[in-house]
Structure formats: C-alpha cells, structure tokens
Protein backbone atom coordinates (compact mmCIF):
# COMPACT_ATOMS: atom_id res chain seq x y z
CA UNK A 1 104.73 104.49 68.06
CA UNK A 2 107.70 103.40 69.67
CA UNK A 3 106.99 105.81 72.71
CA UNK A 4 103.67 104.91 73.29
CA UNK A 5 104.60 100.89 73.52
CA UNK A 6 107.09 102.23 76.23
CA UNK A 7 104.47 104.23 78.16
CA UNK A 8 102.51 101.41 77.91
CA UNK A 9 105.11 98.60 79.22
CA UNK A 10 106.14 101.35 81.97
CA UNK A 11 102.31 101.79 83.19
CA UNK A 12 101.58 98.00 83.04
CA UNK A 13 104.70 97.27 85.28
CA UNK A 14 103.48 99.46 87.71
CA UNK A 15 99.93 98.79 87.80
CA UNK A 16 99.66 95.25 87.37
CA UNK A 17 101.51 94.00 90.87
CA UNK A 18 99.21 96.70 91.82
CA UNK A 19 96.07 94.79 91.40
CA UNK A 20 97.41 91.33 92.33
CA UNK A 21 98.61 92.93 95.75
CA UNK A 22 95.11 94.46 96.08
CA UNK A 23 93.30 91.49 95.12
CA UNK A 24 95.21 89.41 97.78
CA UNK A 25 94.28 92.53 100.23
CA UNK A 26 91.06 91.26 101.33
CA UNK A 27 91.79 87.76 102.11
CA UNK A 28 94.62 88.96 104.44
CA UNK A 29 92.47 91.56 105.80
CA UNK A 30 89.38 89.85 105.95
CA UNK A 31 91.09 87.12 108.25
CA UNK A 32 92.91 89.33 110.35
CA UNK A 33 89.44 91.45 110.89
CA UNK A 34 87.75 88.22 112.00
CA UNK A 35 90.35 87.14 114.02
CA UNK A 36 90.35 90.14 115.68
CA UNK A 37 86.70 90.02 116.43
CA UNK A 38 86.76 87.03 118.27
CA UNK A 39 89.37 88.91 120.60
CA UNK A 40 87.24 91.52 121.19
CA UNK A 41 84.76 88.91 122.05
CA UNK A 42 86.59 88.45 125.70
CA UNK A 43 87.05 92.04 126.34
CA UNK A 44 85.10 93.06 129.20
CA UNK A 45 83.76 96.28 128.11
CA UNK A 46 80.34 97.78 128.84
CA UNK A 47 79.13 100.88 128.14
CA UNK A 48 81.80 102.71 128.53
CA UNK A 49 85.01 103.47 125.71
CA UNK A 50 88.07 101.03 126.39
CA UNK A 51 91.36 102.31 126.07
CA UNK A 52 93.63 99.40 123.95
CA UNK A 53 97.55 99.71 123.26
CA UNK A 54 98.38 97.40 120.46
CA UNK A 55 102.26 97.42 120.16
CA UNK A 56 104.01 96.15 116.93
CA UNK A 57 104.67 92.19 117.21
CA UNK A 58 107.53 90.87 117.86
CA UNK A 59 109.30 89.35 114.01
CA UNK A 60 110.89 86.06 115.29
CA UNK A 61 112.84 85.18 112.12
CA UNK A 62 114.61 87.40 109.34
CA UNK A 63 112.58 86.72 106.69
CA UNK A 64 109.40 87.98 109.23
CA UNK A 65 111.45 91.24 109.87
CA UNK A 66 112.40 91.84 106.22
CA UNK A 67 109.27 92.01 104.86
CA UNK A 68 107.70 93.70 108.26
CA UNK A 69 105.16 91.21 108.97
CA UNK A 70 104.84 92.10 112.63
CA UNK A 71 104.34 95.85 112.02
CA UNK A 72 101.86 94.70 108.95
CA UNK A 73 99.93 92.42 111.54
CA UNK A 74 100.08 95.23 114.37
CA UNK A 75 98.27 98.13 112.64
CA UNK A 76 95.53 96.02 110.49
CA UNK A 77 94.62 94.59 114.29
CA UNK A 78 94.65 98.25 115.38
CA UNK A 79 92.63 99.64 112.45
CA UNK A 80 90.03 96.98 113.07
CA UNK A 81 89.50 97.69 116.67
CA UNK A 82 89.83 101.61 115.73
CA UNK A 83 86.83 101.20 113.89
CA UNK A 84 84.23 100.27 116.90
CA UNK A 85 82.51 102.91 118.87
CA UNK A 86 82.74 101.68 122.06
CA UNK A 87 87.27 101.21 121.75
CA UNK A 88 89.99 104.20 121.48
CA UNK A 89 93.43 102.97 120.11
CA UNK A 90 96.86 104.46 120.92
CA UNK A 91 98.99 105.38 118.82
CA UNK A 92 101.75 102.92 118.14
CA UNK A 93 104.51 105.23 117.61
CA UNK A 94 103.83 106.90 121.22
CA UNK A 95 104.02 102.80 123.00
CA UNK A 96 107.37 102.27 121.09
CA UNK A 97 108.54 105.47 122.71
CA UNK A 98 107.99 103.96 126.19
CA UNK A 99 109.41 100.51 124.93
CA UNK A 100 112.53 102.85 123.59
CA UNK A 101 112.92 104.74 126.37
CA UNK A 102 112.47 101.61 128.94
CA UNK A 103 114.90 100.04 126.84
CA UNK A 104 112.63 96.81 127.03
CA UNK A 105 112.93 95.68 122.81
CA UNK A 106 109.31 93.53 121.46
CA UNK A 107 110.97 90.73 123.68
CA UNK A 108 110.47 92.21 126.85
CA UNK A 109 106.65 92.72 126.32
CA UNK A 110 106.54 88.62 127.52
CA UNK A 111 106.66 89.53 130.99
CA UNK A 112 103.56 90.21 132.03
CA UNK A 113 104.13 93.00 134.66
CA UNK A 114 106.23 95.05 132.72
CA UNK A 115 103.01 94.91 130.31
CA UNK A 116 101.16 95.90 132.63
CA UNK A 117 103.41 99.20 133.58
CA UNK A 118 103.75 99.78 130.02
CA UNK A 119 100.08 99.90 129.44
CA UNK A 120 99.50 102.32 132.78
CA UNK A 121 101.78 104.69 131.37
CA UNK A 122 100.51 105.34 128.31
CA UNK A 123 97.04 105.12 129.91
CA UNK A 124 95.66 101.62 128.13
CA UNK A 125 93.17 99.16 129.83
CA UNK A 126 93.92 96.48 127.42
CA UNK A 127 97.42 95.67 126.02
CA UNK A 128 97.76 94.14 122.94
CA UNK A 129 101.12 91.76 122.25
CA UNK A 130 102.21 89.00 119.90
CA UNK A 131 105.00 87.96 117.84
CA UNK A 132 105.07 86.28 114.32
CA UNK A 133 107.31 83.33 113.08
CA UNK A 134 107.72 81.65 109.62
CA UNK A 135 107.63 78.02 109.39
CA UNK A 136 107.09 76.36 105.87
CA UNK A 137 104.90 78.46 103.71
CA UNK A 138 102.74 79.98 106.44
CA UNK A 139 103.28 82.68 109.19
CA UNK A 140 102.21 81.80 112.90
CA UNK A 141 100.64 84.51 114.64
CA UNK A 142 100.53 84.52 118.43
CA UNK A 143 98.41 87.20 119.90
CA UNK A 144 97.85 87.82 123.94
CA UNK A 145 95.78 90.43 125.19
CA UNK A 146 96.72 91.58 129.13
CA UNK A 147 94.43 93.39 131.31
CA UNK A 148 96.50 96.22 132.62
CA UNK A 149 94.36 96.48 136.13
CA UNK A 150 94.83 92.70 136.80
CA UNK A 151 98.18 91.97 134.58
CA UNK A 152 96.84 88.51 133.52
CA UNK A 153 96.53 87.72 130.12
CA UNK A 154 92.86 87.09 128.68
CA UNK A 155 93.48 85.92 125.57
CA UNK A 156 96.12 83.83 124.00
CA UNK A 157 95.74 82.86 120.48
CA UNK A 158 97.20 81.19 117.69
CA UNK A 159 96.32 82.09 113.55
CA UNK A 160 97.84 80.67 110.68
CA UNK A 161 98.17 82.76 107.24
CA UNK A 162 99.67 81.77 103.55
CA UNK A 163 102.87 82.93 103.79
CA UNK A 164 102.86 84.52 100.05
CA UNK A 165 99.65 86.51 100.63
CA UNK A 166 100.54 87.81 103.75
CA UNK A 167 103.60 89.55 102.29
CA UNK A 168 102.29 90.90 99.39
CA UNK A 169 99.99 92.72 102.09
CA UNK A 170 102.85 94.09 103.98
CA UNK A 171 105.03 95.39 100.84
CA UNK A 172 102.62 98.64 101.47
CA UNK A 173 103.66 99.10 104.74
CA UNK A 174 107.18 98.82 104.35
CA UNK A 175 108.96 102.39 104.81
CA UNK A 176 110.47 103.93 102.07
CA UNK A 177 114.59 103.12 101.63
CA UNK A 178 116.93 105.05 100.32
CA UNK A 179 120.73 104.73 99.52
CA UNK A 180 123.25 107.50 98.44
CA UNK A 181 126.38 106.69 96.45
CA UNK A 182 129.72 108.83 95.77
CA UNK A 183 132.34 107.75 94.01
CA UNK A 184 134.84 108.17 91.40
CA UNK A 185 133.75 107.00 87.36
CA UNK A 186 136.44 106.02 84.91
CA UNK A 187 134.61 106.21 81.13
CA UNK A 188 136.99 104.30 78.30
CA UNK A 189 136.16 105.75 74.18
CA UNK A 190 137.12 102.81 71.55
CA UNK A 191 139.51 103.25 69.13
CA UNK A 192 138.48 105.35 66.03
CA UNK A 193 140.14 106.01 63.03
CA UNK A 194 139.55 109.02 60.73
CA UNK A 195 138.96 108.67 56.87
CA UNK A 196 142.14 108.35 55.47
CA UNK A 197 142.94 106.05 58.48
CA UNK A 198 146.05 107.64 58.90
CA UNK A 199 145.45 108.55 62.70
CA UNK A 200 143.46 106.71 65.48
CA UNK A 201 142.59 108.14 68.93
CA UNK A 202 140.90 107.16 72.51
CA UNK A 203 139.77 109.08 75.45
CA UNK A 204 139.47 108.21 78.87
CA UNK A 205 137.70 110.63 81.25
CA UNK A 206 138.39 110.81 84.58
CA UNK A 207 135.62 112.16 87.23
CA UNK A 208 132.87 112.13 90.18
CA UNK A 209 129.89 110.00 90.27
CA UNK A 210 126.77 110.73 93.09
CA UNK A 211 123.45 109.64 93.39
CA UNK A 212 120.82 107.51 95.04
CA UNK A 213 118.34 104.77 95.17
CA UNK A 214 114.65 105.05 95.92
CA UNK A 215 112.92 101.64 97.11
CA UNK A 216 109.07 102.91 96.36
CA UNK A 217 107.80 99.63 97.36
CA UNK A 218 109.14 95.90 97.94
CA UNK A 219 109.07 95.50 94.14
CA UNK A 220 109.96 98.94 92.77
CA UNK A 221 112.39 101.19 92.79
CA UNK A 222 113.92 104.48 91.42
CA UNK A 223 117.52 105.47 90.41
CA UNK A 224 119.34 108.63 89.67
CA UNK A 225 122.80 109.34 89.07
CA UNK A 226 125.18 112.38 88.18
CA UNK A 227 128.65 111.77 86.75
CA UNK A 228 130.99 114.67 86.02
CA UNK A 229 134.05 114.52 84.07
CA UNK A 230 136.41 117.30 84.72
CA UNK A 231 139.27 115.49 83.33
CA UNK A 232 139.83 114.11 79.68
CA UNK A 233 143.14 112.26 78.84
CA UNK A 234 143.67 111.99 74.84
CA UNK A 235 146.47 110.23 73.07
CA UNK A 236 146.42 110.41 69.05
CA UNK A 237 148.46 108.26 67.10
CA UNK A 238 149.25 109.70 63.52
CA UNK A 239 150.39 106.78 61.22
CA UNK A 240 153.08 107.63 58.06
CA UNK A 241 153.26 105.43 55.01
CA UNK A 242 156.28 106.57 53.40
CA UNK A 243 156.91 102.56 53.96
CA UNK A 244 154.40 100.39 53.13
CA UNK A 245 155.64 97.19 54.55
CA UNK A 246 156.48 99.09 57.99
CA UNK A 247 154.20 102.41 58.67
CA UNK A 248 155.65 104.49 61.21
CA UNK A 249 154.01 106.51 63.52
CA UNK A 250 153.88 109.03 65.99
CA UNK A 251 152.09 109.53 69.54
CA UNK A 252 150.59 112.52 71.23
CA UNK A 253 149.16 112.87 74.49
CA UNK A 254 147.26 115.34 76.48
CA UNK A 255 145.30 116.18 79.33
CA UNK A 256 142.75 118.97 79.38
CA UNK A 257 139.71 120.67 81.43
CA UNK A 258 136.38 119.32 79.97
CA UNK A 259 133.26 119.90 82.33
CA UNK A 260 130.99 116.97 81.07
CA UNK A 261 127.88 116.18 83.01
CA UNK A 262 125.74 113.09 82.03
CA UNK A 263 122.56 112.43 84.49
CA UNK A 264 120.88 108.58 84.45
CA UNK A 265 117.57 108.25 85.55
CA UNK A 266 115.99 104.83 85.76
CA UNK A 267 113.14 102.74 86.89
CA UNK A 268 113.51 98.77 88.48
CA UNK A 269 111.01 95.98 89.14
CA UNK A 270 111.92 92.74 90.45
C-alpha cells in the first residue's frame, strides 16, 4: 500500500507541472504565432522561397537570461515561419557560429551593416533580430527584421507577454545542467551500549564521496551519490563495577580496513 501511495505522489509531481506548463503553451504560442504573422505581412516575397536567418534575441536582464527567454522567443518565431511554403529558415546554431567566430555577441546585431554581412554569409534575404527585457510582470519583446540586399530595417516592433506564462514556456527549452561533486564524507555512529551495559562504543568512518546533479527541467531534478568508507576508527569503552559509587573503566581504540559503499539516489521539485 505504502508503495503504491509513493508511486503515486512521485507520478503526480511529475506530471502535474506538466499539464499546467502545457496548458499555458498555447497562449504563449498562439501570440507569438500571430505576432509573427503580421511580420511576415511586410516581407516582400513573391513567388519565389525566401531565405530568413532568425538569430537568438538578445536577454537584456538576468532574470531574461536565466530562464532563456530570448532563445525561447527565437525558435517559436523560427518554427512559425518554418512552417510556410513559400520561407526556408536557417539554422540557428550555424548564425551563432558566424556571430562566434566574428566575435560580434547578440549586441552587435544593432548595427545594421554588420546585419547585413552576417545575413550574406550565411546566405539569408531577411534577418531576423530582437532582444527581450523584463520590466514589472511582463517581458518586452523588440523584434526588427533587415533586408540583407538593402540593410534597412522593415520592421520594428514591440509585444508585450505575462511574464509568468512566458517562462513556464521556456523551462522546455532550457538545456540540460549538470554538476559533479568530489569530496571527502565524515559519518559519526551514536553511542551504544550492550546488554549488560558494561561497555559502550562509536564509530566514525572516514572516506570519498562523488556524484552529480541532473537539472531535467527548470523545476526538476535528479541526484546520485557514491560514498566509500575505506577507513573505520572504533574506540570501546569497557566499564568495571567492582565500585559502585565510582565504576572504572577502560578504553580501546582501533583503526581498520572496511570497504563500505552506500549509493543515494534522489528526485527534487521546487
């Protein structure tokens, strides 16, 4: 009985921020999509396929680059425009390359020539920029769109989104995280006495501790750790009551080879 309740508490913690997070999905996506339409509304297209570069925006405050709003913002935009007939997307990873290897930084996209290089090398007609900023329970999206033949920039606009919903969208893009520890683990036994409580011992254990830390998600996260003891120190104390009204004892100590393992796995959710 007990196990099941625990299944069932485990599953529930996972799946429940599940379905909030997708409920909140659509409203995020939904205004992003129609934003982006009425972008696409001042591309000058035709008949033929438009090349478009959409580089990650630019986070303009921590709390934007912690939860990786501008990436989050970036490749919904892309996906949307991906999903016409008449518009091929490049790849994001292959335009932060350039910006790498230009050693421009998301800052340096503000210039409008050096957009417009950056778009003719990786072959783009269209480039699209922005940057996001919090500011009191909403994130400000700027978007500009530059045509690479001309370098002017043909669209310059401004959307507002909750703040709250808008991160919950972006905890599934955030790239896994992981953390390794080493270190050294001291493990104290209590006192115990045997039967006749004419002796009382302790231990302390002496060893190496490794392991690391798996963030799944924003919210979740996994933990495993090794500790070995290799090293046990004992001391014994044997108590004599040949004198009632002051026992006398005697003390032992000793140090000896154990080989004790102990592996912790657990699960978090904040």
């Amino acid at each position: 009985m007990l196990k099941k309740i625990f299944i069932l508490l485990v599953v529930s913690v996972i799946i429940i921020p599940q379905l909030w997070t997708q409920e909140t999905d659509s409203i995020v996506i939904q205004k992003l999509n129609d934003f982006t339409d009425t972008i696409i509304n001042n591309f000058d297209i035709g008949t033929h396929t438009a090349i478009v570069a959409v580089a990650d925006f630019d986070n303009k405050s921590d709390k934007a680059a912690e939860s990786n709003i501008g990436f989050t913002v970036a490749d919904i935009i892309s996906q949307r425009l991906s999903k016409l007939d008449n518009i091929g997307i490049v790849e994001s990873s292959q335009i932060q390359k350039i910006i790498e290897n230009m050693q421009l930084g998301l800052t340096g996209l503000y210039n409008e020539k050096t957009v417009a290089s950056l778009g003719h090398l990786v072959g783009a007609e269209y480039m699209v920029i922005g940057s996001v900023t919090d500011i009191s329970g909403f994130y400000r999206i700027n978007v500009r769109v530059v045509k690479i033949e001309t370098g002017v920039t043909i669209v310059n606009e401004i959307l507002e989104l909750d703040s709250i919903l808008l991160e919950k969208e972006s905890e599934k893009y955030l790239p896994p995280r992981y953390r390794v520890f080493i270190g050294t683990t001291y493990a104290y036994s209590p006192q115990n006495f045997n039967l006749d409580f004419k002796m009382w011992y302790n231990y302390i254990n002496f060893g190496l501790t490794a392991g690391f830390n798996y963030d799944i998600k924003k919210n979740h996260s996994l933990s495993l750790f090794l500790n070995y003891f290799p090293v046990q120190l004992e001391t014994r104390y044997y108590y004599t009551w040949s004198n009632i009204t002051y026992p006398q004892y005697n003390e032992s100590f000793k140090a000896q080879l154990m080989f004790h393992s102990e592996i912790m796995l657990g699960y978090g959710y904040k």
